[in-house]
C-alpha atoms as a PDB file:
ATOM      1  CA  UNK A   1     181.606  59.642 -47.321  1.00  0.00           C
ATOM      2  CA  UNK A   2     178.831  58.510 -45.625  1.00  0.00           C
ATOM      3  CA  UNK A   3     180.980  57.233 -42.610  1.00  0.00           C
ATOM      4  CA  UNK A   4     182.716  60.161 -42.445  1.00  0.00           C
ATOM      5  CA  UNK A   5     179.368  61.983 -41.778  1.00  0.00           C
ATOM      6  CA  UNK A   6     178.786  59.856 -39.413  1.00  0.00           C
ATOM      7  CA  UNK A   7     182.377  60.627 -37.757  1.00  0.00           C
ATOM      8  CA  UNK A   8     181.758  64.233 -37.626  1.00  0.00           C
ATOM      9  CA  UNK A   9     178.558  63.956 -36.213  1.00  0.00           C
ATOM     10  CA  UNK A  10     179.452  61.448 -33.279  1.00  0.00           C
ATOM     11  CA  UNK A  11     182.233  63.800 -32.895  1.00  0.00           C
ATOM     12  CA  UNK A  12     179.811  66.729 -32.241  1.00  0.00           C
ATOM     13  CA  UNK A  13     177.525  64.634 -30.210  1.00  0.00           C
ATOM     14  CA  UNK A  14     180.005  63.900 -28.242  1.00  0.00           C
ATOM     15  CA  UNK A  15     181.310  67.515 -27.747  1.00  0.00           C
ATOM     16  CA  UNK A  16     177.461  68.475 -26.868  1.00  0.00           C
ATOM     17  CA  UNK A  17     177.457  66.062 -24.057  1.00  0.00           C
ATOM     18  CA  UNK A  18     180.852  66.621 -22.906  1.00  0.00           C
ATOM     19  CA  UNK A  19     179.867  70.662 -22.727  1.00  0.00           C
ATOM     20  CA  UNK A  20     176.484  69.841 -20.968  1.00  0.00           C
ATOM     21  CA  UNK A  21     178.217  67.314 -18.556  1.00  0.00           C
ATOM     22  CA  UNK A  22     181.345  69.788 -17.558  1.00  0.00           C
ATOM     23  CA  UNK A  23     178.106  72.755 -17.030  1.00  0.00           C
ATOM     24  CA  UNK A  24     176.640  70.477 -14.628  1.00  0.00           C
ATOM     25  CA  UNK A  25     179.395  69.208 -12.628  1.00  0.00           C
ATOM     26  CA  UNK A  26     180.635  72.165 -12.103  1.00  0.00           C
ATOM     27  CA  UNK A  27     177.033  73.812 -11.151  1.00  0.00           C
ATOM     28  CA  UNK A  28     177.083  70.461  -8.691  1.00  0.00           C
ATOM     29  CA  UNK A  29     179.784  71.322  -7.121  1.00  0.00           C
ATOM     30  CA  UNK A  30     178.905  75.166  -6.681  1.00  0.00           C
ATOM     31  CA  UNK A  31     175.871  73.977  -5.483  1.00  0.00           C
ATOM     32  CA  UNK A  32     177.575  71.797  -2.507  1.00  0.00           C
ATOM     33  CA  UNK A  33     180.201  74.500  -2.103  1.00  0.00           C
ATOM     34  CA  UNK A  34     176.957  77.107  -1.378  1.00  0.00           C
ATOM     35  CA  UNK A  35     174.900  74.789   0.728  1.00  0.00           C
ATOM     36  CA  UNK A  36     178.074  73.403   3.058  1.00  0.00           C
ATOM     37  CA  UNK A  37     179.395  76.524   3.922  1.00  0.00           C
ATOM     38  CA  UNK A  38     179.024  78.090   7.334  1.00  0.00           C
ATOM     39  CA  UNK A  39     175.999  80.953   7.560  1.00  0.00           C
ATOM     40  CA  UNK A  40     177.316  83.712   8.906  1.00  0.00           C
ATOM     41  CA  UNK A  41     174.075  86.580  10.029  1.00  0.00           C
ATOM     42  CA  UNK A  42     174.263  90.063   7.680  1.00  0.00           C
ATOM     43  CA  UNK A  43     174.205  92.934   9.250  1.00  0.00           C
ATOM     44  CA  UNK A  44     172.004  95.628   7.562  1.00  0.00           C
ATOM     45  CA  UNK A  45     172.176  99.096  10.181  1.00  0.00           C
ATOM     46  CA  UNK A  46     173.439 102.163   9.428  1.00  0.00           C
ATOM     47  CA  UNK A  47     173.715 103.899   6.264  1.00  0.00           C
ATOM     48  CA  UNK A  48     172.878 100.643   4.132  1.00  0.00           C
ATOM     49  CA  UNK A  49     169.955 100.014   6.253  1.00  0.00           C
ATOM     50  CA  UNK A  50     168.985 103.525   4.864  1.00  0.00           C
ATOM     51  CA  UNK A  51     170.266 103.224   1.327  1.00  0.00           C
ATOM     52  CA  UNK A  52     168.502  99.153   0.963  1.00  0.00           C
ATOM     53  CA  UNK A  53     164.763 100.730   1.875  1.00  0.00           C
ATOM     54  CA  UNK A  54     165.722 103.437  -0.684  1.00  0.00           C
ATOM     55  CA  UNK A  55     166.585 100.702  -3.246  1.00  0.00           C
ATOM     56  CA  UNK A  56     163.674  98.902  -2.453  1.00  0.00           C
ATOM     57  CA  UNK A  57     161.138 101.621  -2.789  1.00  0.00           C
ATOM     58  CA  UNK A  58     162.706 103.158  -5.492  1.00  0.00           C
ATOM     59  CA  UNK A  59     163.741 100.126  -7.560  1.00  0.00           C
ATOM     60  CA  UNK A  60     160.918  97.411  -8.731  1.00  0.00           C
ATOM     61  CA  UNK A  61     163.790  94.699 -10.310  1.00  0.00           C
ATOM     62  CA  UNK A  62     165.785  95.210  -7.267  1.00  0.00           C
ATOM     63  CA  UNK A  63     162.686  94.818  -5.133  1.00  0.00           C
ATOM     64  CA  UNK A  64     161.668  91.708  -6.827  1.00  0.00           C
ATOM     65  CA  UNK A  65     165.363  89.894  -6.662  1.00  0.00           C
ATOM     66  CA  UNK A  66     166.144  91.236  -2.940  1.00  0.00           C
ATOM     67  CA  UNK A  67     164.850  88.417  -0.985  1.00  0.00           C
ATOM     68  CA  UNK A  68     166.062  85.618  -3.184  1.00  0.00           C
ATOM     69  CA  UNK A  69     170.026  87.707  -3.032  1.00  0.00           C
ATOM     70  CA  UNK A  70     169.082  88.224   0.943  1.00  0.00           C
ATOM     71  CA  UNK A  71     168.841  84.873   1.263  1.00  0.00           C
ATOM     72  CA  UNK A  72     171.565  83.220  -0.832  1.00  0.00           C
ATOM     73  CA  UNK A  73     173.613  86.399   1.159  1.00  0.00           C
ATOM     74  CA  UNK A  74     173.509  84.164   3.968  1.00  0.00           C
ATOM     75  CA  UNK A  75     174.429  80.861   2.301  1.00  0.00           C
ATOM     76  CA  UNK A  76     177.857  81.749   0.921  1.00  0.00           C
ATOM     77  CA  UNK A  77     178.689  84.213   3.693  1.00  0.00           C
ATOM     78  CA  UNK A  78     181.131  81.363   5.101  1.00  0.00           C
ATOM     79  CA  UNK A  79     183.012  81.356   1.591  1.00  0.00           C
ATOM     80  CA  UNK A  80     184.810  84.538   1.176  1.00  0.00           C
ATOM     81  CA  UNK A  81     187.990  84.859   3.746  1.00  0.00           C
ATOM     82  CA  UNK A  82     188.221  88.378   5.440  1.00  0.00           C
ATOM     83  CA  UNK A  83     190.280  89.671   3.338  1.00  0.00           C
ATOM     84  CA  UNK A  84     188.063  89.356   0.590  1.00  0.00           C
ATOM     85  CA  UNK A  85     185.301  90.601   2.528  1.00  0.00           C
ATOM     86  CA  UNK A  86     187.230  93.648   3.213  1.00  0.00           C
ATOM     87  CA  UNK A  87     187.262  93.861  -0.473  1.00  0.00           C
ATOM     88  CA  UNK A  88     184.041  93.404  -1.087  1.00  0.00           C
ATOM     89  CA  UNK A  89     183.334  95.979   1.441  1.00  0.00           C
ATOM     90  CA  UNK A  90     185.842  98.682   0.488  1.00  0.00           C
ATOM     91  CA  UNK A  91     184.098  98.334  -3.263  1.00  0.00           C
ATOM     92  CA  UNK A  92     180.708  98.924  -1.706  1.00  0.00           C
ATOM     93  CA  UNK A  93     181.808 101.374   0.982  1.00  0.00           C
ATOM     94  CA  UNK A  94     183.620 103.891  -2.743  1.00  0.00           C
ATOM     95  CA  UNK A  95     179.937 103.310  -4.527  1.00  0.00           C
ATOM     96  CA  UNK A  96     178.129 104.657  -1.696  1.00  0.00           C
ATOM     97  CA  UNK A  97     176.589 101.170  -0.025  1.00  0.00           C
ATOM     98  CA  UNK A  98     174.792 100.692  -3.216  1.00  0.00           C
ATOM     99  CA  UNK A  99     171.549  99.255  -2.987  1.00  0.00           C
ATOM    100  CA  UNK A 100     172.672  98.724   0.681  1.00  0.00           C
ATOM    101  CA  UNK A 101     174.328  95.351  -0.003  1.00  0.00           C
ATOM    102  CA  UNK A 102     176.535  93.845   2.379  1.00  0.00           C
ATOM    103  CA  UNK A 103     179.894  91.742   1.317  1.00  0.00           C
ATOM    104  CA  UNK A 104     177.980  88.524   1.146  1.00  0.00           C
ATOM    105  CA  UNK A 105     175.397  89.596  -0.476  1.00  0.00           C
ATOM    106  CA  UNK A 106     177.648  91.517  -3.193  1.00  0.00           C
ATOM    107  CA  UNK A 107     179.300  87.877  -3.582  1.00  0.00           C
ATOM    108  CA  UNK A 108     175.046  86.414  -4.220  1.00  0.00           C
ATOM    109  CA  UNK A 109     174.423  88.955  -6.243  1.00  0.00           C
ATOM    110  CA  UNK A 110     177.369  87.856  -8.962  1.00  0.00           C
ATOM    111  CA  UNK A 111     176.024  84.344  -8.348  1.00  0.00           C
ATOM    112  CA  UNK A 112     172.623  85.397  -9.268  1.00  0.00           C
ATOM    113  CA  UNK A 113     173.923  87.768 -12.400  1.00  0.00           C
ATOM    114  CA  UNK A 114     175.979  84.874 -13.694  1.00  0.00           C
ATOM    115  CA  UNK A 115     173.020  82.578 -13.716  1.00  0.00           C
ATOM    116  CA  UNK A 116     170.919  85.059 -15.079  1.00  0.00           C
ATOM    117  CA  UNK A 117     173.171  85.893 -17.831  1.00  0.00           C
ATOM    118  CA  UNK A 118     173.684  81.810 -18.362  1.00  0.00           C
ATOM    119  CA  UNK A 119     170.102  81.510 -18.861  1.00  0.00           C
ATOM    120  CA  UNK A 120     169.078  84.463 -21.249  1.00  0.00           C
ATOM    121  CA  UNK A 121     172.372  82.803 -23.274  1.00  0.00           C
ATOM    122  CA  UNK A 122     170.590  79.593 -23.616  1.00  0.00           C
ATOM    123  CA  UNK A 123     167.663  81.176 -23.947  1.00  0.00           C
ATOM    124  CA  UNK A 124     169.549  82.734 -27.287  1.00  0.00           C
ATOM    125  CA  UNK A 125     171.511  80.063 -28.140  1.00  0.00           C
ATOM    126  CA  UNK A 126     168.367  77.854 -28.720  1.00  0.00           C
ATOM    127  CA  UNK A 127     167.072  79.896 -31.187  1.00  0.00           C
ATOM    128  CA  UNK A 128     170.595  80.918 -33.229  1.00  0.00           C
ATOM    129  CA  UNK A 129     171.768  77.116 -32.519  1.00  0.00           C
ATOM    130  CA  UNK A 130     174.726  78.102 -30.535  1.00  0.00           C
ATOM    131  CA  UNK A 131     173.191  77.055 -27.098  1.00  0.00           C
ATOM    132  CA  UNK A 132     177.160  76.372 -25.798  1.00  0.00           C
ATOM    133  CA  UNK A 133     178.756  79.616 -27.159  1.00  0.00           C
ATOM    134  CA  UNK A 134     175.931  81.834 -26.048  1.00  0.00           C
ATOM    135  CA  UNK A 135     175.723  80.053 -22.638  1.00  0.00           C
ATOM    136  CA  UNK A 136     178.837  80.929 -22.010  1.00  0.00           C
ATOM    137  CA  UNK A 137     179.246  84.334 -23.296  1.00  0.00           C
ATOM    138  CA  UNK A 138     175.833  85.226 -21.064  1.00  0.00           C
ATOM    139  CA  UNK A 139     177.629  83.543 -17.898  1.00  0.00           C
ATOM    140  CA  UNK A 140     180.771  85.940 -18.281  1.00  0.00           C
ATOM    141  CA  UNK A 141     178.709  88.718 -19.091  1.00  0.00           C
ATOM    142  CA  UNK A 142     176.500  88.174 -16.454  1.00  0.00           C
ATOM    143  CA  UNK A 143     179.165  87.728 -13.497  1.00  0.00           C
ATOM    144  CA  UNK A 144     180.969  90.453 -14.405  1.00  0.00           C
ATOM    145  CA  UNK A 145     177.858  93.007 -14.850  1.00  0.00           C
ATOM    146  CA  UNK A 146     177.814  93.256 -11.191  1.00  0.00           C
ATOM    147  CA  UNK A 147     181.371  94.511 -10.958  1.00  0.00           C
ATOM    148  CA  UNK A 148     181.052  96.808 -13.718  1.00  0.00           C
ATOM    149  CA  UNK A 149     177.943  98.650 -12.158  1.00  0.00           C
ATOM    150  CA  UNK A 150     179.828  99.368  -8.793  1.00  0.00           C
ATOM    151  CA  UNK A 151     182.452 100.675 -10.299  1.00  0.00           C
ATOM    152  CA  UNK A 152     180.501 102.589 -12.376  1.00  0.00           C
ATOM    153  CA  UNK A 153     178.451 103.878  -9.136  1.00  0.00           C
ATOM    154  CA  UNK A 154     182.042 104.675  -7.449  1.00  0.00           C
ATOM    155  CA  UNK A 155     183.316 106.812 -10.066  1.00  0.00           C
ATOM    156  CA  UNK A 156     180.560 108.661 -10.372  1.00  0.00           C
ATOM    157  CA  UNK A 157     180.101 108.910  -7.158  1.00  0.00           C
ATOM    158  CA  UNK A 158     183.489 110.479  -6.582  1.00  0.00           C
ATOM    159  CA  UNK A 159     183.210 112.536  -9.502  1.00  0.00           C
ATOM    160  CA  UNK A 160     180.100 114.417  -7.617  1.00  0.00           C
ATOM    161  CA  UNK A 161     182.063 114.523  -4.407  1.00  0.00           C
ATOM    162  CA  UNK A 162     184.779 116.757  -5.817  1.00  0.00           C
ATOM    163  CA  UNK A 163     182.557 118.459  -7.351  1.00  0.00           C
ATOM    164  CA  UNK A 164     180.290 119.367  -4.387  1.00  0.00           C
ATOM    165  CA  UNK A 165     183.455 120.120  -1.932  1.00  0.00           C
ATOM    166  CA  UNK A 166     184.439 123.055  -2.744  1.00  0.00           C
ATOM    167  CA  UNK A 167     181.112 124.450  -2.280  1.00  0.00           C
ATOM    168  CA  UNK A 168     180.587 122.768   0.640  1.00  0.00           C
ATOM    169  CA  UNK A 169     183.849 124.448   1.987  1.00  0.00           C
ATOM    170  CA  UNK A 170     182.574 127.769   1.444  1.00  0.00           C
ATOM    171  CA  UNK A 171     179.413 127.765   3.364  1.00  0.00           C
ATOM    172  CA  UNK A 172     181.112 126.242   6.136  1.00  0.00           C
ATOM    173  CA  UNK A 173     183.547 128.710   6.159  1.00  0.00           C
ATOM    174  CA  UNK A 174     180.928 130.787   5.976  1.00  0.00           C
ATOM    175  CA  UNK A 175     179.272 129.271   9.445  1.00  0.00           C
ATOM    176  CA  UNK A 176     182.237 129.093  11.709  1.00  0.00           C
ATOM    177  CA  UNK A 177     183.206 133.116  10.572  1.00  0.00           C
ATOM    178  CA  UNK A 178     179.786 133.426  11.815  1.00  0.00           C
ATOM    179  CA  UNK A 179     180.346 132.165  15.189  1.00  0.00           C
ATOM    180  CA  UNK A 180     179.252 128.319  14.939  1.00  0.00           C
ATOM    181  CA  UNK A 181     181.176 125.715  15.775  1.00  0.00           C
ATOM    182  CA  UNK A 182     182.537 122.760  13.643  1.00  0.00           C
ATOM    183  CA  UNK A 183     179.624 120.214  14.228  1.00  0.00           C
ATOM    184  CA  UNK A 184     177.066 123.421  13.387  1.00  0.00           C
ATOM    185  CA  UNK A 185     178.849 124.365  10.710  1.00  0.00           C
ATOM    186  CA  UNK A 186     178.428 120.667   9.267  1.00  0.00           C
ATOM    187  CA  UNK A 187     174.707 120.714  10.412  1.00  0.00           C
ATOM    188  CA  UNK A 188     174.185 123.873   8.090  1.00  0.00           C
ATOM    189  CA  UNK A 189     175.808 121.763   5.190  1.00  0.00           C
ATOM    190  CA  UNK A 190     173.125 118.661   5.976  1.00  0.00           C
ATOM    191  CA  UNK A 191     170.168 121.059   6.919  1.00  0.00           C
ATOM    192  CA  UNK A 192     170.656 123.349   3.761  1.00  0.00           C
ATOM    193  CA  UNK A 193     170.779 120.598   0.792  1.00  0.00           C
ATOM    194  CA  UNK A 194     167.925 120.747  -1.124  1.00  0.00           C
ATOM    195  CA  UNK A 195     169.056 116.851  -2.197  1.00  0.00           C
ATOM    196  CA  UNK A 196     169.417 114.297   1.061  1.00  0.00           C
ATOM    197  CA  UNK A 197     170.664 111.574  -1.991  1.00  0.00           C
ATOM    198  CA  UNK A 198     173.837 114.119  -3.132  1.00  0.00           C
ATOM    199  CA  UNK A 199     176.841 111.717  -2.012  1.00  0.00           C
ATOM    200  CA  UNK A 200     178.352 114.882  -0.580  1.00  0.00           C
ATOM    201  CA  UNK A 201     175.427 116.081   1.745  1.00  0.00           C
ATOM    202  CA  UNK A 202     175.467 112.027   2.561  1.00  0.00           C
ATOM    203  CA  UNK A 203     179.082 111.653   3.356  1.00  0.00           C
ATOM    204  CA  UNK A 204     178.552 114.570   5.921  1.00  0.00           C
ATOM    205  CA  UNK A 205     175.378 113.495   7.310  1.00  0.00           C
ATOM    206  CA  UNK A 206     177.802 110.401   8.073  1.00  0.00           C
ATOM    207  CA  UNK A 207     180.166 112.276   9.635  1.00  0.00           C
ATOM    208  CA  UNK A 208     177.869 114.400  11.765  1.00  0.00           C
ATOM    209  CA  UNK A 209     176.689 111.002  13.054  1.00  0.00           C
ATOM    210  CA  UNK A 210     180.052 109.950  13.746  1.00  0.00           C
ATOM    211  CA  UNK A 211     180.211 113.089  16.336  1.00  0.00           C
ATOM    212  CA  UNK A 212     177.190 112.547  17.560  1.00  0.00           C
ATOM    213  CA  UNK A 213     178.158 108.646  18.971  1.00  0.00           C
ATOM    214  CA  UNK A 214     181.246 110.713  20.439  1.00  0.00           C
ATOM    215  CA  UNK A 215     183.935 110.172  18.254  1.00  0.00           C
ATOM    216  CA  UNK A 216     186.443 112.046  17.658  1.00  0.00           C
ATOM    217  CA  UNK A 217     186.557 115.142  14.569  1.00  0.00           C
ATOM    218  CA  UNK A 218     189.533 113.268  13.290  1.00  0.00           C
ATOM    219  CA  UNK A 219     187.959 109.684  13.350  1.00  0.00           C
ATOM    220  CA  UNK A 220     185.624 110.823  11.036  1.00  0.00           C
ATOM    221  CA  UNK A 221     187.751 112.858   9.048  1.00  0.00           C
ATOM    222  CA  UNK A 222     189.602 110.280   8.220  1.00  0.00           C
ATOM    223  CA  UNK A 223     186.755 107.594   7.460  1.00  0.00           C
ATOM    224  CA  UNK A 224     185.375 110.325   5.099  1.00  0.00           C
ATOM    225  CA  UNK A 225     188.911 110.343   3.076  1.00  0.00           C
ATOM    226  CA  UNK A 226     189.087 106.334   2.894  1.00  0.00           C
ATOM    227  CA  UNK A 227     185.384 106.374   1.597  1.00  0.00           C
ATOM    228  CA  UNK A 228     186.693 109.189  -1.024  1.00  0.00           C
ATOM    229  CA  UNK A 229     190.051 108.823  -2.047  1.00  0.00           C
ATOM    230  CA  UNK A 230     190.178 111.606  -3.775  1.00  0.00           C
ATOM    231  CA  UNK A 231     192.976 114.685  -4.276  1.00  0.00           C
ATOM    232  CA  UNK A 232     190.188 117.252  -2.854  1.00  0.00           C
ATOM    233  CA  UNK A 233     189.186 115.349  -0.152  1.00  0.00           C
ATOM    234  CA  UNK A 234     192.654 114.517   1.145  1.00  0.00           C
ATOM    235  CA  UNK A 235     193.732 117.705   1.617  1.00  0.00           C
ATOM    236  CA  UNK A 236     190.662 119.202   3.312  1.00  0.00           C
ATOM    237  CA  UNK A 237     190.936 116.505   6.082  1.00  0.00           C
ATOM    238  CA  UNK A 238     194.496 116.933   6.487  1.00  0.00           C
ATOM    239  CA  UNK A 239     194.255 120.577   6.746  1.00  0.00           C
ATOM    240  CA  UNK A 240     191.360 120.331   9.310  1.00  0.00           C
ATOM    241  CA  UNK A 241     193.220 117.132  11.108  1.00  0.00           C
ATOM    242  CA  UNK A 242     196.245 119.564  11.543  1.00  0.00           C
ATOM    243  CA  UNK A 243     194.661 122.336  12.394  1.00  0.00           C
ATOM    244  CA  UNK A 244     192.904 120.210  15.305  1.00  0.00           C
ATOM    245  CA  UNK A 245     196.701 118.828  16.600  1.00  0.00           C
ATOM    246  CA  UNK A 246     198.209 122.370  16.539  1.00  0.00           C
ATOM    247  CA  UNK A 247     195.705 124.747  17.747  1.00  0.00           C
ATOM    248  CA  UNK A 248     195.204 126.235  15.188  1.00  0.00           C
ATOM    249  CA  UNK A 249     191.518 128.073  14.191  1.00  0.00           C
ATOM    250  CA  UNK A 250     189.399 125.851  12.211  1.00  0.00           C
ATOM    251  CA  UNK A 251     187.765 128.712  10.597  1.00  0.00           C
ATOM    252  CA  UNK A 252     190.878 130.340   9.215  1.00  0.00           C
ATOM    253  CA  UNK A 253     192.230 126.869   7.792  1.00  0.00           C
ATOM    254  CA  UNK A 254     188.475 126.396   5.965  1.00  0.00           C
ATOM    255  CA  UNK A 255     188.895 130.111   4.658  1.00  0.00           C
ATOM    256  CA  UNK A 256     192.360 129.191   3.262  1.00  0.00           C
ATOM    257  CA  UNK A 257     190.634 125.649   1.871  1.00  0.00           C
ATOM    258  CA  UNK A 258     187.836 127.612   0.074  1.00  0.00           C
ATOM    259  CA  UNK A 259     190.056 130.177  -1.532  1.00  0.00           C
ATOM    260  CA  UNK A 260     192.255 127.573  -3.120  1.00  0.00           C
ATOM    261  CA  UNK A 261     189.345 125.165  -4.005  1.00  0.00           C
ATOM    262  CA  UNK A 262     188.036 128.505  -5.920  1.00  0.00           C
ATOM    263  CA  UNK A 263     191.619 128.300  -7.495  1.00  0.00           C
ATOM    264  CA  UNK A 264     191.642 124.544  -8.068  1.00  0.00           C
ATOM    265  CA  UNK A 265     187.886 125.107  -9.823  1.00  0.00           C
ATOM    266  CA  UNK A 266     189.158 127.933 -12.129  1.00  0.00           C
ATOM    267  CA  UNK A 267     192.117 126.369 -13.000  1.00  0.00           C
ATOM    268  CA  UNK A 268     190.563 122.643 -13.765  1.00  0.00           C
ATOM    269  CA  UNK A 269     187.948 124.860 -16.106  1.00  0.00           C
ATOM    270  CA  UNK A 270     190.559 126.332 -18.031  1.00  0.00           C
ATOM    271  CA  UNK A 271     192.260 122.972 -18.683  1.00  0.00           C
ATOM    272  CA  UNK A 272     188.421 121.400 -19.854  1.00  0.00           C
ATOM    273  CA  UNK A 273     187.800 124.821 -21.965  1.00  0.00           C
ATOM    274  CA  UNK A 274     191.646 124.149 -23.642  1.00  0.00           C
ATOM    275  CA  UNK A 275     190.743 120.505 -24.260  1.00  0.00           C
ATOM    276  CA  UNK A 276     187.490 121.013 -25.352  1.00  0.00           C
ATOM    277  CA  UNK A 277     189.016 122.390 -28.444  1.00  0.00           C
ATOM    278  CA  UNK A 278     191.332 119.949 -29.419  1.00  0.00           C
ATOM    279  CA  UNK A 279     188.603 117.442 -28.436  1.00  0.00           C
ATOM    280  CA  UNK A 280     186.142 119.374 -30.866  1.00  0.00           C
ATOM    281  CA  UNK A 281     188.513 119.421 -33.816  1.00  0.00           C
ATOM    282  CA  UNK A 282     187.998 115.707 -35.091  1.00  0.00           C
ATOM    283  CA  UNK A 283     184.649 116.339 -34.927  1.00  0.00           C
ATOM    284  CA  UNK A 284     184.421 119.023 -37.135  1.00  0.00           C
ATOM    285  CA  UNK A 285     186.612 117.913 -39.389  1.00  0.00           C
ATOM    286  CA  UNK A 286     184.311 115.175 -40.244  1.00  0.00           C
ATOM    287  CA  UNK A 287     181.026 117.610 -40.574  1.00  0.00           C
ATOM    288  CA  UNK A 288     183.586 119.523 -42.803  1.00  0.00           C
ATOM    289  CA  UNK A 289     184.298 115.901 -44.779  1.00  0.00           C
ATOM    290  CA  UNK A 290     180.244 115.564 -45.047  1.00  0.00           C
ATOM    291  CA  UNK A 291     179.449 119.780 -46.439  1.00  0.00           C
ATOM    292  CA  UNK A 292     182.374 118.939 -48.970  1.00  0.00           C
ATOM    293  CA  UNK A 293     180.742 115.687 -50.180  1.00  0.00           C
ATOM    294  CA  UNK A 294     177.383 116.753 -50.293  1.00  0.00           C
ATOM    295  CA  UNK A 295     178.447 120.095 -52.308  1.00  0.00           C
ATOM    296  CA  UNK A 296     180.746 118.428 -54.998  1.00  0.00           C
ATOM    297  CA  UNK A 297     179.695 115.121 -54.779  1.00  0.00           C
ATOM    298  CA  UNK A 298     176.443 116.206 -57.227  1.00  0.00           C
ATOM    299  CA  UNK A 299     179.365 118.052 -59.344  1.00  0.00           C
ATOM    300  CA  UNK A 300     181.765 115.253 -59.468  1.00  0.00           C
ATOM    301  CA  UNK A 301     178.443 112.964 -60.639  1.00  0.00           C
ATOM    302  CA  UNK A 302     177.777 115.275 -63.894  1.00  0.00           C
ATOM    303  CA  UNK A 303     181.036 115.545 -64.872  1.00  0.00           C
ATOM    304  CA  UNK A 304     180.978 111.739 -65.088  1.00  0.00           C
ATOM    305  CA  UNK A 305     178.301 111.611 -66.932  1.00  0.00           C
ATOM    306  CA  UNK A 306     179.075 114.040 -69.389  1.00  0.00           C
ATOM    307  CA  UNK A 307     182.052 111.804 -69.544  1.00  0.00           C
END
């Protein structure tokens, strides 16, 4: 008996230091795979130049783990290829820049996450005794937190976009029936938003700056569609795109754009008013579960009693 106690127990000793050995090999070889790479310089200007001094005034954890993501930014920037630095970016570029990060520093920031997460898990671990199970559940959880907030932020983000177009639409219909032109009528959108932070009133600050560099209306058009892939947005920049190749009044097209968003709005309430009663019926079913228990349940209880 006693030797095979002693079996078992080399056997977990020997799992403990197998775990503990694989964790730091491979955080060896992470390490040299960070520190060999080629630095490649971060460029913060623009919109997430705007959107990182937001963050940082706005955000106290963010503040306080900035520098150390800045700087690790730079250390793996020579790891990713370009295509997944486009990918990085395109993920950043739906969620609005958030925080302001760049693609490298996206790719520091799961680095950072995962050995956060690793370390509250130990942290956990020690004091349930399952340092190895809890390390590694905190590691996934942690790498992956980083993913799941952006794509939070994106949704969301789009969500307030079509919701804010249609709007939008109308008062710059409104301008260019009034005699302004297309960059005015955008500059009454910017200037009249009570919020500078709505992703809408953002998205056409963008594109106002787009025509003020000198680009072209369709340029930015179409950079404001592959930052909001969305129904809505498509077809109000193809409507204004071919209204701009044949001639055609941009006014008139934006007049045609807000009656049918109008449309598009009444008709998307009607569907959420339909399904908010088949949504609401489980719901009430179970309150109507509860009233029936509490009302005979008392009953039933006598009447086994008197039993």
């Amino acid at each position: 008996m006693d030797l095979k106690l002693s079996g078992v127990s080399l056997m977990v000793l020997l799992y403990r230091f197998g775990s503990a050995g694989a964790f730091f090999f491979a955080l060896a070889i992470a390490t040299y795979a960070v520190t060999s790479a080629p630095n490649r310089v971060a460029s913060r200007l623009g919109l997430r130049g705007l959107k990182r001094q937001r963050a940082l005034a706005n955000n106290d954890a963010w503040a306080a783990i900035e520098p150390l993501v800045r700087w690790l930014g730079v250390r793996v920037s020579g790891i990713p290829t370009e295509e997944q630095r486009a990918g990085l970016d395109k993920q950043l570029s739906l969620a609005g820049d958030y925080l302001g990060l760049t693609p490298e520093e996206y790719l520091a920031l799961f680095i950072v996450s995962a050995v956060g997460g690793l370390i509250v898990g130990l942290a956990g671990g020690a004091f349930f005794d399952m340092v190895v199970l809890l390390g590694i559940v905190g590691t996934v959880i942690g790498g992956v937190a980083p993913y799941m907030i952006v794509s939070g932020e994106a949704q969301e983000r789009i969500k307030n976009i079509s919701r804010g177009l249609p709007y939008v639409i109308d008062l710059m219909a409104l301008a260019m029936s009034a005699g302004l032109d297309f960059p005015g009528a955008v500059r009454q959108v910017v200037d009249k938003s009570s919020n500078p932070e709505d992703p809408i009133v953002e998205e056409f600050t963008l594109i106002l700056q787009t025509l003020n560099l000198g680009r072209t209306r369709k340029d930015a058009l179409v950079a404001f569609s592959e930052r909001a892939p969305t129904i809505t947005v498509s077809e109000f920049v193809s409507a204004l795109v071919q209204a701009e190749e044949r001639g055609n009044p941009v006014a008139d097209v934006l007049l045609i754009q807000a009656g049918t968003s109008r449309s598009r709005r009444s008709i998307r309430a009607e569907e959420l008013a339909a399904k908010a009663g088949v949504k609401m019926t489980g719901p009430l079913a179970l309150i109507l579960f509860a009233v029936l228990a509490l009302v005979l349940g008392p009953a039933m209880m006598g009447m086994t009693n008197n039993l």
